[in-house]
N, C-alpha and C. Protein backbone atom coordinates (compact mmCIF):
# COMPACT_ATOMS: atom_id res chain seq x y z
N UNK A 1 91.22 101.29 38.06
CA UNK A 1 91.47 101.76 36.73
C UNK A 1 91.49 103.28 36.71
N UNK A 2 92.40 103.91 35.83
CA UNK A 2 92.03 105.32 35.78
C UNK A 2 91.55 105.97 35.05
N UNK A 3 90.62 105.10 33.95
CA UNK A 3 89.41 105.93 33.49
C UNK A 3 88.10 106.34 34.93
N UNK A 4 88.54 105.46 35.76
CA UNK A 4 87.28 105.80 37.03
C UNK A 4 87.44 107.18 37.59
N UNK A 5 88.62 107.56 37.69
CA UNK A 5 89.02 108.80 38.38
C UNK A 5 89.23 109.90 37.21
N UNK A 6 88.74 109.43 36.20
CA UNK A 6 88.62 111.17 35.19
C UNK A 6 86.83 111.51 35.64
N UNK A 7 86.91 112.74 35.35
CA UNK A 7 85.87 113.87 35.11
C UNK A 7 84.92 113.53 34.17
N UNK A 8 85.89 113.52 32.73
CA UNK A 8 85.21 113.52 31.60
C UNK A 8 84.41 112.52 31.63
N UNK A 9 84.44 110.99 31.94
CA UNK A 9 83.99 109.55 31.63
C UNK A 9 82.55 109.94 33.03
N UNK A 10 82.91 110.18 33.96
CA UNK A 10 81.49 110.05 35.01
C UNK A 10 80.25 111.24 34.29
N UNK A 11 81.06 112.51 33.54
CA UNK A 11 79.89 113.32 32.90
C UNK A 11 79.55 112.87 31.64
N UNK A 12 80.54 112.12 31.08
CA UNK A 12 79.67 111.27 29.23
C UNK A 12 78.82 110.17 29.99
N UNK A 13 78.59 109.85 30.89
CA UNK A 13 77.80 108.75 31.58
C UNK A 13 76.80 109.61 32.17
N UNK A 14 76.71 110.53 32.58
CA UNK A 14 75.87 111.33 33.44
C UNK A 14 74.98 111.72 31.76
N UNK A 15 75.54 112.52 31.04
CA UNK A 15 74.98 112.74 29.42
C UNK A 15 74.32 111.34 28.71
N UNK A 16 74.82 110.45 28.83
CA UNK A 16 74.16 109.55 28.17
C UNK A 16 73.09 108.83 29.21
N UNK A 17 72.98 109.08 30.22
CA UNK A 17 71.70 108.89 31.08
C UNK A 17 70.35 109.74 30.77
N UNK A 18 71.07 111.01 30.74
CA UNK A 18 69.59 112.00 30.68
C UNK A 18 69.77 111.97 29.51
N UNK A 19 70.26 111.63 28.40
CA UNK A 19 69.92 111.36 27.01
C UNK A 19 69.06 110.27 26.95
N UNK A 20 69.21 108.89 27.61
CA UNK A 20 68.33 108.13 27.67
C UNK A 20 66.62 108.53 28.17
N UNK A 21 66.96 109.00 29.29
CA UNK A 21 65.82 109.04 30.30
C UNK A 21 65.09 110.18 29.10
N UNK A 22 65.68 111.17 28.84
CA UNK A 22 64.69 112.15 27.55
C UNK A 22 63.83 111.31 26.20
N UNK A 23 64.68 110.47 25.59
CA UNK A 23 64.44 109.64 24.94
C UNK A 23 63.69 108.79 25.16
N UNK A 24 63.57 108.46 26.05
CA UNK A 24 62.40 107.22 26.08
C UNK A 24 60.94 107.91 26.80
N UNK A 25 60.73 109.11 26.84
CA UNK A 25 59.79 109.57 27.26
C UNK A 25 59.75 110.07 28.82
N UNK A 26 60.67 109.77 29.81
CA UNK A 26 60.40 109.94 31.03
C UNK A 26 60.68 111.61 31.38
N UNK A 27 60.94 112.78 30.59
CA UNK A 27 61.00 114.14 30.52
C UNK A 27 60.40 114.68 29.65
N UNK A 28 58.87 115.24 29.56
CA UNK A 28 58.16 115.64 28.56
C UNK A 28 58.62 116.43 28.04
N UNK A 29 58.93 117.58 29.22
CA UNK A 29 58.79 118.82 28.65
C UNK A 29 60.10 119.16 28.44
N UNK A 30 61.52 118.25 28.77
CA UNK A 30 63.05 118.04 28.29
C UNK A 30 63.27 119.18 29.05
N UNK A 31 63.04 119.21 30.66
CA UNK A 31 63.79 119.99 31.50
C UNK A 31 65.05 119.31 32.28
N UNK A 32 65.41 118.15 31.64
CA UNK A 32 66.90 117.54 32.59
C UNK A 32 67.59 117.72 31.22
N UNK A 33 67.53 117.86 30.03
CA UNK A 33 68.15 117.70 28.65
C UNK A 33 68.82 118.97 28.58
N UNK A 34 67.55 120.08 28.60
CA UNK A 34 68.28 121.27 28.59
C UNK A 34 68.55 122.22 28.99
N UNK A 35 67.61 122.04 30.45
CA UNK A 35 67.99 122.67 31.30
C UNK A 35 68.97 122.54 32.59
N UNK A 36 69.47 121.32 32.03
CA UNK A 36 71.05 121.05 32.86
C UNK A 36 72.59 121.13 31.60
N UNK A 37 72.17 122.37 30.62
CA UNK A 37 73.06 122.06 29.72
C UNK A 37 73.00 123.38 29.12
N UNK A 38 73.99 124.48 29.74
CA UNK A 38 73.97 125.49 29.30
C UNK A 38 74.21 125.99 27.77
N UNK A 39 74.81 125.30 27.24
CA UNK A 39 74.97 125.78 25.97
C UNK A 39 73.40 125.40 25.16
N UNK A 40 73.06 124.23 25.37
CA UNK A 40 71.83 123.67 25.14
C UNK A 40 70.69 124.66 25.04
N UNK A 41 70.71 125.35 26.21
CA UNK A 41 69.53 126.57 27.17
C UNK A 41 69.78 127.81 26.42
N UNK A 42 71.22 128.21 25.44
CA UNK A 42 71.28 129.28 24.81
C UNK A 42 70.82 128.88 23.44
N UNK A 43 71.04 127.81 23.14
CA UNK A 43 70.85 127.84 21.69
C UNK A 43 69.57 127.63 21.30
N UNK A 44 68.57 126.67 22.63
CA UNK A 44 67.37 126.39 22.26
C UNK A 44 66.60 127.77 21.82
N UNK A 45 67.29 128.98 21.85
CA UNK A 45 65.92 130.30 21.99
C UNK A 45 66.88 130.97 21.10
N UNK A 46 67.74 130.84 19.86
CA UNK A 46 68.02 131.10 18.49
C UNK A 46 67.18 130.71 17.66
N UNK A 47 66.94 130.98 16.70
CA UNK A 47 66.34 130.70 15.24
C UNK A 47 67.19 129.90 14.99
N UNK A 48 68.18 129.87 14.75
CA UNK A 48 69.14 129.34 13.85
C UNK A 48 69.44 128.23 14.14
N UNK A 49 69.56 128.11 15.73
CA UNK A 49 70.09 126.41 16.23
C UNK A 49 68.94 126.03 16.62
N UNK A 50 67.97 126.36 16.67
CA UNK A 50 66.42 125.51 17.07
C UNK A 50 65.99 124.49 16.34
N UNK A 51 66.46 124.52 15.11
CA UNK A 51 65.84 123.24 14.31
C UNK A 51 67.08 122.55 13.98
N UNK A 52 68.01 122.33 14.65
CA UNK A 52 69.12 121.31 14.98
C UNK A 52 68.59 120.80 16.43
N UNK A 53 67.80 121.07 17.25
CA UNK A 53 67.82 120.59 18.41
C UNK A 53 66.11 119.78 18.61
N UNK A 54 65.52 120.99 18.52
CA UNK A 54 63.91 120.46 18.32
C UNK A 54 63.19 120.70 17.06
N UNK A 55 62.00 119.25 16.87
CA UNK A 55 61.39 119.35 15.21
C UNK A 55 60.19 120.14 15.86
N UNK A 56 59.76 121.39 15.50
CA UNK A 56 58.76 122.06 15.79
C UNK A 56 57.24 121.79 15.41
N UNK A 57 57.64 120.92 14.06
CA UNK A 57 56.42 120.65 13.51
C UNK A 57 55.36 119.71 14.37
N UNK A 58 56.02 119.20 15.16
CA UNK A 58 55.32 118.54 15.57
C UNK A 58 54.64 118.82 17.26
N UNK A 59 53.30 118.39 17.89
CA UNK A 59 53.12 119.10 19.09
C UNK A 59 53.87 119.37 19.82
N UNK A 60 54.26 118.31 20.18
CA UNK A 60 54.96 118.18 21.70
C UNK A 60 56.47 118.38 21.74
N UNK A 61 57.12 118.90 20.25
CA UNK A 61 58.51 118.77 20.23
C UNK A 61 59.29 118.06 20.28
N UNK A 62 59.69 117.28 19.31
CA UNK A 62 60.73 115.83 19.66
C UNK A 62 62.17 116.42 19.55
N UNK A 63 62.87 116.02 20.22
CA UNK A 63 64.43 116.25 20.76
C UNK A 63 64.85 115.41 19.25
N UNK A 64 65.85 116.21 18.63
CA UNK A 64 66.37 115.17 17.38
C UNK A 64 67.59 115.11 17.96
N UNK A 65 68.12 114.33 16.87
CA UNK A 65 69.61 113.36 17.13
C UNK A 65 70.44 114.53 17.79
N UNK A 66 70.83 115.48 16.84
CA UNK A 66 71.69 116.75 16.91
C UNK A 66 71.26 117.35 18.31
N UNK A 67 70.34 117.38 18.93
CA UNK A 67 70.41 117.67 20.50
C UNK A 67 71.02 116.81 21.67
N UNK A 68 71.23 115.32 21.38
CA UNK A 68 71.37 114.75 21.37
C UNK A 68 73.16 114.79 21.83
N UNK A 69 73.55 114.86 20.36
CA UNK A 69 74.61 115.07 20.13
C UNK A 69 75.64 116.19 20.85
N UNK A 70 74.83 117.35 21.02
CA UNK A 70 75.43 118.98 21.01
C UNK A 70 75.48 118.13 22.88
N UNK A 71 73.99 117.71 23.26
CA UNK A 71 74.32 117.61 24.86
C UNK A 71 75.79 116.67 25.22
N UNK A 72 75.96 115.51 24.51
CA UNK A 72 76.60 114.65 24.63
C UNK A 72 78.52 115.07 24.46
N UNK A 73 78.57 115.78 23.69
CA UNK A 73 79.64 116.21 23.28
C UNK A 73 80.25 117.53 24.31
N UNK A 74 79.17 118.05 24.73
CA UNK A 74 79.58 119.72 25.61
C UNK A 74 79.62 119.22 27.22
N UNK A 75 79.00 117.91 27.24
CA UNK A 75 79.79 117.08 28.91
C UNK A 75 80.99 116.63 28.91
N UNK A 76 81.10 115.91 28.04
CA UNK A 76 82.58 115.42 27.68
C UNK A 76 83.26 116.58 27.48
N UNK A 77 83.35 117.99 26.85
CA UNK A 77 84.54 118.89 26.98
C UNK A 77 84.50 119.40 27.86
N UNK A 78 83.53 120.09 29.05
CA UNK A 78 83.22 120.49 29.81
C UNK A 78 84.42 119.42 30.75
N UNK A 79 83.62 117.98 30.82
CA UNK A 79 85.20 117.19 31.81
C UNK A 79 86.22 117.25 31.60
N UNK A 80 86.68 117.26 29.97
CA UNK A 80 87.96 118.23 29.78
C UNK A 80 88.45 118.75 30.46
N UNK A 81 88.13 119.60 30.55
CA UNK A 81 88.32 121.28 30.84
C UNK A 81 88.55 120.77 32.33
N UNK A 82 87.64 120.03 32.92
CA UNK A 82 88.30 120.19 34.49
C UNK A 82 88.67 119.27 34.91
N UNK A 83 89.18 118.17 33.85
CA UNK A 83 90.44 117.11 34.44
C UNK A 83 91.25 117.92 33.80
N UNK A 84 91.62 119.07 32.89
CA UNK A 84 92.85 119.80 32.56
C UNK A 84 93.56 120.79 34.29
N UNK A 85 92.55 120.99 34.05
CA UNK A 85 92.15 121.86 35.32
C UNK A 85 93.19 121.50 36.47
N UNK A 86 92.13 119.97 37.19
CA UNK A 86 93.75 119.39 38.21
C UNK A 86 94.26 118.81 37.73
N UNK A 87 95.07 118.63 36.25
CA UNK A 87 95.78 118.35 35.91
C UNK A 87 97.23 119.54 36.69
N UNK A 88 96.38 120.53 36.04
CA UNK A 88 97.54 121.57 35.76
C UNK A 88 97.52 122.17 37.74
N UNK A 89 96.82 121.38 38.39
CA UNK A 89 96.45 121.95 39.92
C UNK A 89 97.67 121.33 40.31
N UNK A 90 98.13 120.60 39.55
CA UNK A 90 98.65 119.09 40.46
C UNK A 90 99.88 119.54 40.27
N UNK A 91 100.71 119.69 39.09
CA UNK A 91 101.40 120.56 38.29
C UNK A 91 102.27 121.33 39.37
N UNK A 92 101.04 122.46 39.43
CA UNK A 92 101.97 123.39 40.35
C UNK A 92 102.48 123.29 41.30
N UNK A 93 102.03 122.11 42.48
CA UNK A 93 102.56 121.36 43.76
C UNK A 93 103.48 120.76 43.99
């Protein structure tokens, strides 16, 4: 099939793994969440996007939906971007 051989589909699977594995507790301190997710790693240390990502009020920091989301969505364009990539590799050959 050739959803097997896109980019995008093995990294929304790779995202919805460490979305799981964060979620169910097996990353306390959410170093595979956001620290494999650069946009994630800039926004967590704004004011502004911090309480779209983590609820502060609480000790230990719970990851809300919208982190969730922002991770899930920036793998999938990210594979975009580089099945466009050899798309356009292929292109020129």
């Amino acid at each position: 099939m050739v959803i097997f051989k896109k980019v995008w589909f093995w990294l929304g699977i790779l995202s919805i793994i460490v979305c799981l594995n964060d979620f169910y507790g097996n990353d306390q301190k959410h170093i595979l969440l956001i620290g494999l997710n650069p946009l994630l790693d800039y926004m967590i240390y704004k004011e502004s996007f911090r309480d779209w990502i983590i609820n502060d009020n609480q000790i230990e920091g719970k990851i809300l939906l919208g982190g969730y989301v922002i991770h899930f969505v920036s793998y999938i364009l990210l594979g975009i971007i580089i099945d466009l990539l050899f798309f356009f590799n292929k292109q020129k050959k």
